[in-house]
PDB file of N, CA and C in Angstrom:
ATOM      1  N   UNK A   1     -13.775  -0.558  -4.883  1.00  0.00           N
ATOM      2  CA  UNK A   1     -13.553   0.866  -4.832  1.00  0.00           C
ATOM      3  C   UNK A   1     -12.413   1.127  -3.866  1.00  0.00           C
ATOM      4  N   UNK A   2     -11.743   1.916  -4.137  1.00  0.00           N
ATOM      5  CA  UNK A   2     -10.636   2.631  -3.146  1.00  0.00           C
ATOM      6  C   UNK A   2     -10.787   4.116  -3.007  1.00  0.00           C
ATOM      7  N   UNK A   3     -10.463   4.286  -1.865  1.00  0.00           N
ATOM      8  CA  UNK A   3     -10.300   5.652  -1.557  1.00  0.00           C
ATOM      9  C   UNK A   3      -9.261   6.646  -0.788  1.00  0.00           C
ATOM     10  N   UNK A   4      -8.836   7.406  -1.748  1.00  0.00           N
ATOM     11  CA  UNK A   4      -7.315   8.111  -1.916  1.00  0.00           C
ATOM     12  C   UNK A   4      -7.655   9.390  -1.265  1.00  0.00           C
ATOM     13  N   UNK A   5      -6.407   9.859  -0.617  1.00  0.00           N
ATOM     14  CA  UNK A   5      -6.712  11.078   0.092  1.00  0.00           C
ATOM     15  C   UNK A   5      -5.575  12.306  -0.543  1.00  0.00           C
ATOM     16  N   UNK A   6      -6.255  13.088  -0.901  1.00  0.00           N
ATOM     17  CA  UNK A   6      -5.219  14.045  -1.264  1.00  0.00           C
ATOM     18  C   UNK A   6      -4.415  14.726  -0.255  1.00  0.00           C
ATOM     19  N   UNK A   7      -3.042  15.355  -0.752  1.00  0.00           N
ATOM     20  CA  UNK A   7      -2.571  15.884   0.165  1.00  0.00           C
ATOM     21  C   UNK A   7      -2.755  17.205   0.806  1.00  0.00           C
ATOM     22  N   UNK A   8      -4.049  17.567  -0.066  1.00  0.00           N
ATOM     23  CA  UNK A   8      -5.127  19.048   0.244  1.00  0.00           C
ATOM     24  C   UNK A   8      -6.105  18.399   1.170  1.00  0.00           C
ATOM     25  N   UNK A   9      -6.254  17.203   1.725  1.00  0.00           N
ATOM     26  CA  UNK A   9      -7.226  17.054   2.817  1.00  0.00           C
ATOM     27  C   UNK A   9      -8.741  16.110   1.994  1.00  0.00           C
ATOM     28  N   UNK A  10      -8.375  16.025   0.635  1.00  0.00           N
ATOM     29  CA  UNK A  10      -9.901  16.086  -0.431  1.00  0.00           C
ATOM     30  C   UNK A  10      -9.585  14.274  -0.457  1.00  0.00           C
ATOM     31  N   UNK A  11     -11.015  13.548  -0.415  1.00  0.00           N
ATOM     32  CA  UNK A  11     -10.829  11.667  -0.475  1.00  0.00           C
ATOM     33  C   UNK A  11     -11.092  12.167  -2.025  1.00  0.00           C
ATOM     34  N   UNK A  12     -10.646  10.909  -2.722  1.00  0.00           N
ATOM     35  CA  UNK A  12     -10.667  10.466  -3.801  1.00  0.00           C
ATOM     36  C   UNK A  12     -11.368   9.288  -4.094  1.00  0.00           C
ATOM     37  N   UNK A  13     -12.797   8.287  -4.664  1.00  0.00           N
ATOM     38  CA  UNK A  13     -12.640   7.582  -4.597  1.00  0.00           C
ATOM     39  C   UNK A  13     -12.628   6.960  -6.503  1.00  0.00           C
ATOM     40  N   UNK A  14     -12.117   5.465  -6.090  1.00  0.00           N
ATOM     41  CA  UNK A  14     -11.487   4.874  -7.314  1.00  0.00           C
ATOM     42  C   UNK A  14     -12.234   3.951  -7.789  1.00  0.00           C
ATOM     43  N   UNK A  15     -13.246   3.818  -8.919  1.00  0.00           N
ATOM     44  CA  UNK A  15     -13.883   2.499  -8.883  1.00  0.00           C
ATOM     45  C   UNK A  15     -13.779   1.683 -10.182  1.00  0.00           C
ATOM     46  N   UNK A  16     -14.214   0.725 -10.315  1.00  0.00           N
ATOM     47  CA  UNK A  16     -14.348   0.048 -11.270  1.00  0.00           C
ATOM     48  C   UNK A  16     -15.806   0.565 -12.039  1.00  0.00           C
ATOM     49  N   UNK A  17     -15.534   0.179 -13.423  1.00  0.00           N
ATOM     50  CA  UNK A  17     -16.897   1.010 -14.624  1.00  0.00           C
ATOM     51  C   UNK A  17     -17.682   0.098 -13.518  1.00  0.00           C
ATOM     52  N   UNK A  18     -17.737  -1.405 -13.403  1.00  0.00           N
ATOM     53  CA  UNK A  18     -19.066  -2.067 -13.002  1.00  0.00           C
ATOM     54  C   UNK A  18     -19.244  -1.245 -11.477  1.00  0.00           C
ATOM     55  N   UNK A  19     -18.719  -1.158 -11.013  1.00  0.00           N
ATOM     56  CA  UNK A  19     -18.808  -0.113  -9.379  1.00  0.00           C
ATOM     57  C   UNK A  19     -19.275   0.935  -9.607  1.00  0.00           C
ATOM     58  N   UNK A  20     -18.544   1.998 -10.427  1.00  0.00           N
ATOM     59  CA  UNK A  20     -19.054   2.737 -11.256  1.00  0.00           C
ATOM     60  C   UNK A  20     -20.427   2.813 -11.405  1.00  0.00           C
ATOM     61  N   UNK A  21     -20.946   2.252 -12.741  1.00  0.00           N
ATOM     62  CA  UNK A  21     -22.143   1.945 -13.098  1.00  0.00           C
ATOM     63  C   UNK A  21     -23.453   1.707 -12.143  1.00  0.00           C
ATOM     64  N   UNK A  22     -23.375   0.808 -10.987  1.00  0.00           N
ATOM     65  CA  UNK A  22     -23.920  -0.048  -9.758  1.00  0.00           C
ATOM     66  C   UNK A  22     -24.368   1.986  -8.898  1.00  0.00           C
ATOM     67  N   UNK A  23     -22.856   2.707  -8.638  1.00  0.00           N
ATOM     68  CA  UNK A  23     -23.404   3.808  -7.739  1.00  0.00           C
ATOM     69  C   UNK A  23     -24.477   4.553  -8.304  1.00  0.00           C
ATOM     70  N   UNK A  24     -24.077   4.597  -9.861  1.00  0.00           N
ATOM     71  CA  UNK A  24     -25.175   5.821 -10.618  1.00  0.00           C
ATOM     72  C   UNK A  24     -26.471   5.302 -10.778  1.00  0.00           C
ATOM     73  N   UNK A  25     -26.569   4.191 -10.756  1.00  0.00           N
ATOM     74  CA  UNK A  25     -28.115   3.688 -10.727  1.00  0.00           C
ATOM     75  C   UNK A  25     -29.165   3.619  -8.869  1.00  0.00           C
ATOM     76  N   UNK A  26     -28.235   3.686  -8.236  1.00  0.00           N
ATOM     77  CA  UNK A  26     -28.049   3.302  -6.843  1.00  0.00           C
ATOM     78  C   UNK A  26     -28.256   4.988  -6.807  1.00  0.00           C
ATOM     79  N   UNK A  27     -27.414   5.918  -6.982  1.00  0.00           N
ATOM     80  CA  UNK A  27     -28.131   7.007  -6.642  1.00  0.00           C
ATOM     81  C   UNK A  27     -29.385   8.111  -7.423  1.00  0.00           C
ATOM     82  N   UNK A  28     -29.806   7.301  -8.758  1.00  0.00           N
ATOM     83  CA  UNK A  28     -30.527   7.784  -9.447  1.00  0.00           C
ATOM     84  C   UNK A  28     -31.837   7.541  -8.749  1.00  0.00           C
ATOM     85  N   UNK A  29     -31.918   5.866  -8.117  1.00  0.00           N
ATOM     86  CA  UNK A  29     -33.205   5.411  -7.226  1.00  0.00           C
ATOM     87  C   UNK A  29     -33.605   6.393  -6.285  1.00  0.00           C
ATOM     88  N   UNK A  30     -32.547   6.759  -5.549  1.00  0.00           N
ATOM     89  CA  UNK A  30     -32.514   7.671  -4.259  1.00  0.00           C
ATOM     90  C   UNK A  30     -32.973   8.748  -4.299  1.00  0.00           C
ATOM     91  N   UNK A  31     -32.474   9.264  -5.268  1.00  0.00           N
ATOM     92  CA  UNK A  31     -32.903  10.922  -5.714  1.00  0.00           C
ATOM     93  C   UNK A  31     -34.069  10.639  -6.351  1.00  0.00           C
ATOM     94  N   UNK A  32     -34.940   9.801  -7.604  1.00  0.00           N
ATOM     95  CA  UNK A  32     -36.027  10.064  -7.574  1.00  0.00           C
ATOM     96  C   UNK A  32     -37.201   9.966  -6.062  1.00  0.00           C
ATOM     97  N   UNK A  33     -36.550   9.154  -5.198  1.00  0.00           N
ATOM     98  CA  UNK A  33     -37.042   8.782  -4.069  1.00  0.00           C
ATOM     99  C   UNK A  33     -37.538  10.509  -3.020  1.00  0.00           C
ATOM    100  N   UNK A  34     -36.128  11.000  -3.411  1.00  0.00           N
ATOM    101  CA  UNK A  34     -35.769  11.795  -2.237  1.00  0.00           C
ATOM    102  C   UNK A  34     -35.045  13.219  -3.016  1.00  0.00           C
ATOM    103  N   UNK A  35     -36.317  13.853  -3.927  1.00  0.00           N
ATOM    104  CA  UNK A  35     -35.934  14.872  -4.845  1.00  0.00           C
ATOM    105  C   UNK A  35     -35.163  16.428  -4.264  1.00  0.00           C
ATOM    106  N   UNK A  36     -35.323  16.095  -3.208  1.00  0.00           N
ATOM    107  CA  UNK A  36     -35.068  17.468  -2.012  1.00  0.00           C
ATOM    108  C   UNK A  36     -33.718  17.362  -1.886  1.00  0.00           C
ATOM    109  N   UNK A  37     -33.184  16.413  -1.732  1.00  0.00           N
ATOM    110  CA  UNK A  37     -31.519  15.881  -1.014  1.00  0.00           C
ATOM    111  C   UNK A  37     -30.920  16.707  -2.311  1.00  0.00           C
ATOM    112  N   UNK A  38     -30.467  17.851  -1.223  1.00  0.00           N
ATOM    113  CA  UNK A  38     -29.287  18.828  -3.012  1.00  0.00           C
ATOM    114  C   UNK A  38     -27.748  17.748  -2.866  1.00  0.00           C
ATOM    115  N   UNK A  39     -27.591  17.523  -1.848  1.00  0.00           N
ATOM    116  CA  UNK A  39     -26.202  16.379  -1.490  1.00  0.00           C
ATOM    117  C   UNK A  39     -26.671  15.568  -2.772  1.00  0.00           C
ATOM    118  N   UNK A  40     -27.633  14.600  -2.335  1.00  0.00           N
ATOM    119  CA  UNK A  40     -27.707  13.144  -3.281  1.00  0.00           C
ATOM    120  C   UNK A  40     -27.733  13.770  -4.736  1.00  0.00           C
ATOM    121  N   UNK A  41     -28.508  14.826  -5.162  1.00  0.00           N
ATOM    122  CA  UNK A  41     -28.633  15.294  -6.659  1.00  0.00           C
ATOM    123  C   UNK A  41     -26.685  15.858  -7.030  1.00  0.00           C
ATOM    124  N   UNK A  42     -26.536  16.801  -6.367  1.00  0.00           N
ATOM    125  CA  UNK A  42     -24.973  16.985  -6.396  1.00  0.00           C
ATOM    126  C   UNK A  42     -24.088  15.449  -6.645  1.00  0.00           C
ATOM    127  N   UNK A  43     -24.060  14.771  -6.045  1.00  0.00           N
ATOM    128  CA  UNK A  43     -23.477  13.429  -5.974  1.00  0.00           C
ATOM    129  C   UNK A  43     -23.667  12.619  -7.044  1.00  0.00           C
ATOM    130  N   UNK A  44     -24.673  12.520  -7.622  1.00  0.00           N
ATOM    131  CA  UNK A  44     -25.111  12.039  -8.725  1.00  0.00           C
ATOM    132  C   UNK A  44     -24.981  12.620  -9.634  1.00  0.00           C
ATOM    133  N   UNK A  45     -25.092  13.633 -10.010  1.00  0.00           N
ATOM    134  CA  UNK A  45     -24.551  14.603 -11.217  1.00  0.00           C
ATOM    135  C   UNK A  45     -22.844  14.440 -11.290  1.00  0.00           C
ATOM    136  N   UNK A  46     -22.087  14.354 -10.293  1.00  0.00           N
ATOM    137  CA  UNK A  46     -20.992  13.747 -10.368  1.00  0.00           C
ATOM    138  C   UNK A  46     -20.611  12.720 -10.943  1.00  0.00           C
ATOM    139  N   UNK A  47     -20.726  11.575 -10.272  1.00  0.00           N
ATOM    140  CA  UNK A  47     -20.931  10.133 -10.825  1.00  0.00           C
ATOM    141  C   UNK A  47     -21.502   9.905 -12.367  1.00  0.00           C
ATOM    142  N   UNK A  48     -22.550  10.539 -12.816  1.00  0.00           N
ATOM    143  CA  UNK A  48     -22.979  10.670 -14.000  1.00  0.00           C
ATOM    144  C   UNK A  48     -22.223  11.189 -15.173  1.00  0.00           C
ATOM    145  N   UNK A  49     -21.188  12.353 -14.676  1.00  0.00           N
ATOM    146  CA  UNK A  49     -20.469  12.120 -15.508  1.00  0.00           C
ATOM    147  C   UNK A  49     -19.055  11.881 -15.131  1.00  0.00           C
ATOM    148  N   UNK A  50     -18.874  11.598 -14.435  1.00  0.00           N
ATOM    149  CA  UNK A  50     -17.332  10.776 -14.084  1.00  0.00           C
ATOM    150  C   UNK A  50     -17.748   9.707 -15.161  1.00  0.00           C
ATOM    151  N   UNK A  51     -19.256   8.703 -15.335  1.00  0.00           N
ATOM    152  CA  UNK A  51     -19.037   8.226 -16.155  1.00  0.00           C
ATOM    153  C   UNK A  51     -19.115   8.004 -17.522  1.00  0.00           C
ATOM    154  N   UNK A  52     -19.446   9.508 -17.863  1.00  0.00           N
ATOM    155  CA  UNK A  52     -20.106   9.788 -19.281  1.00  0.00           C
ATOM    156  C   UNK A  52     -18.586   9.784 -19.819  1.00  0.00           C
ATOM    157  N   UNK A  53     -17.250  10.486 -18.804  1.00  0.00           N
ATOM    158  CA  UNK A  53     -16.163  11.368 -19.101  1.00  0.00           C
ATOM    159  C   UNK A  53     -15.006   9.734 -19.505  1.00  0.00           C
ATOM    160  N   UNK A  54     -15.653   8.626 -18.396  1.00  0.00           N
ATOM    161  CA  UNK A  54     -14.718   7.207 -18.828  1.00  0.00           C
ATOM    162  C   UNK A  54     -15.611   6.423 -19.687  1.00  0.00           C
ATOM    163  N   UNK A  55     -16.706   6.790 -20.302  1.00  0.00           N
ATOM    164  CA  UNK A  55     -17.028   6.274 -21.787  1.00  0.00           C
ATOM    165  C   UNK A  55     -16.597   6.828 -22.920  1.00  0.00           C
ATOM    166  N   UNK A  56     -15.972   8.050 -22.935  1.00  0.00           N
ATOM    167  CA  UNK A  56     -15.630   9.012 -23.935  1.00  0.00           C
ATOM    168  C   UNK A  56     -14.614   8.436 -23.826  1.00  0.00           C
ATOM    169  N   UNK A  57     -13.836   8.228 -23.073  1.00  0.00           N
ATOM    170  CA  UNK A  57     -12.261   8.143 -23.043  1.00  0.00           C
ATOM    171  C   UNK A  57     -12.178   6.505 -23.123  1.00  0.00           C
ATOM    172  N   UNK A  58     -13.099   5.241 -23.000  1.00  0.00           N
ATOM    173  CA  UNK A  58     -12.953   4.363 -23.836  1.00  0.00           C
ATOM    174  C   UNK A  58     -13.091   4.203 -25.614  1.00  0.00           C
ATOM    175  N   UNK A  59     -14.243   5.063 -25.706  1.00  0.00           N
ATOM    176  CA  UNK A  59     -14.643   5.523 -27.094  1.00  0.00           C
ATOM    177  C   UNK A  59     -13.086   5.831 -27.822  1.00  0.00           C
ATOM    178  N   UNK A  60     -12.750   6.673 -27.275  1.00  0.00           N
ATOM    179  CA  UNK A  60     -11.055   7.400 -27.869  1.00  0.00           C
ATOM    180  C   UNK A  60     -10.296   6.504 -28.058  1.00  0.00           C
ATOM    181  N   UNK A  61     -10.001   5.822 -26.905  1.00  0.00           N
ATOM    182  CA  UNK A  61      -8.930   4.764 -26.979  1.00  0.00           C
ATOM    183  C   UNK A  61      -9.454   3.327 -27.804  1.00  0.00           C
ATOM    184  N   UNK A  62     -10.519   2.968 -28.359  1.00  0.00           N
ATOM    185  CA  UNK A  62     -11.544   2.042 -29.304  1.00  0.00           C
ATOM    186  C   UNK A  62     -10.736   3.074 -30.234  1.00  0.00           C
ATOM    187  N   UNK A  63     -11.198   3.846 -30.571  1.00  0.00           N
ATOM    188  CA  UNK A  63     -10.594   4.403 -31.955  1.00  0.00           C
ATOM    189  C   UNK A  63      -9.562   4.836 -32.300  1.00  0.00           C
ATOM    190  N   UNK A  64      -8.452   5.097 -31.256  1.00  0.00           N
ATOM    191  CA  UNK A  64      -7.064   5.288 -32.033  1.00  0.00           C
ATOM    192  C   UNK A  64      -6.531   3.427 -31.832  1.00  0.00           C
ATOM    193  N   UNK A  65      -7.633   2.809 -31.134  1.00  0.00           N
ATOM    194  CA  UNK A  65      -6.386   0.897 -31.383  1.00  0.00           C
ATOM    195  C   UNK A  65      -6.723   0.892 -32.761  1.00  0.00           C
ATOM    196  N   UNK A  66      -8.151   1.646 -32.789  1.00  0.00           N
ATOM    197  CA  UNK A  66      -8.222   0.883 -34.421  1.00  0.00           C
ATOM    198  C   UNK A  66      -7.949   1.398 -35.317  1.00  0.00           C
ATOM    199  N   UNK A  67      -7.381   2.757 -35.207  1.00  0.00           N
ATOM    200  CA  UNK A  67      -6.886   3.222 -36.216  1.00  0.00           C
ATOM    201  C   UNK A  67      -5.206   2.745 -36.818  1.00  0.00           C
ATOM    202  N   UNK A  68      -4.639   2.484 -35.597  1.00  0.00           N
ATOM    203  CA  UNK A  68      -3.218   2.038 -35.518  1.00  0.00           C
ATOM    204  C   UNK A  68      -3.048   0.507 -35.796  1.00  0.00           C
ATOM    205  N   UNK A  69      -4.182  -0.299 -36.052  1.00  0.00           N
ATOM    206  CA  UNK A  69      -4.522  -1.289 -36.621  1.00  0.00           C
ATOM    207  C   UNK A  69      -4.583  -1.412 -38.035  1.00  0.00           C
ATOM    208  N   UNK A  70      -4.886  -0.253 -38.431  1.00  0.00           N
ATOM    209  CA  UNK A  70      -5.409  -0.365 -39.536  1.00  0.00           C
ATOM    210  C   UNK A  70      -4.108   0.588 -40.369  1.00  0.00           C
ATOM    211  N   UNK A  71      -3.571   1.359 -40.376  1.00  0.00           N
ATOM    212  CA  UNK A  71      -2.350   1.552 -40.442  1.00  0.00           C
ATOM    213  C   UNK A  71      -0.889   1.096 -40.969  1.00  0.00           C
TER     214      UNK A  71
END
């Protein structure tokens, strides 16, 4: 993971799907753990779809290689 700082003051961080993947399960434990934490539920609703948003956008890019394959 890396983490980028905007020039508005805001971190950015950068991960890999498997990094990725590893936080959202990692904070799904937590929050059923610790249903109160609005941070950890906020945080996770993030992550959840940061990675719903880079499965869609592998999905896309799966289907225009293969369309331009096929072509």
């Amino acid at each position: 993971m890396q983490i980028m700082h905007t020039p508005g003051g805001d971190a950015v961080a950068v991960m890999k799907a498997k990094e990725l993947l590893l936080t959202e399960v990692a904070l799904m434990a937590y929050v059923a753990e610790n249903p109160d934490s609005n941070l950890a539920v906020r945080v996770m609703r993030d992550v959840v779809t940061a990675s719903e948003e880079a499965e869609r956008c592998a999905e896309e890019a799966a289907e225009s290689a293969g369309a331009a394959a096929s072509a």
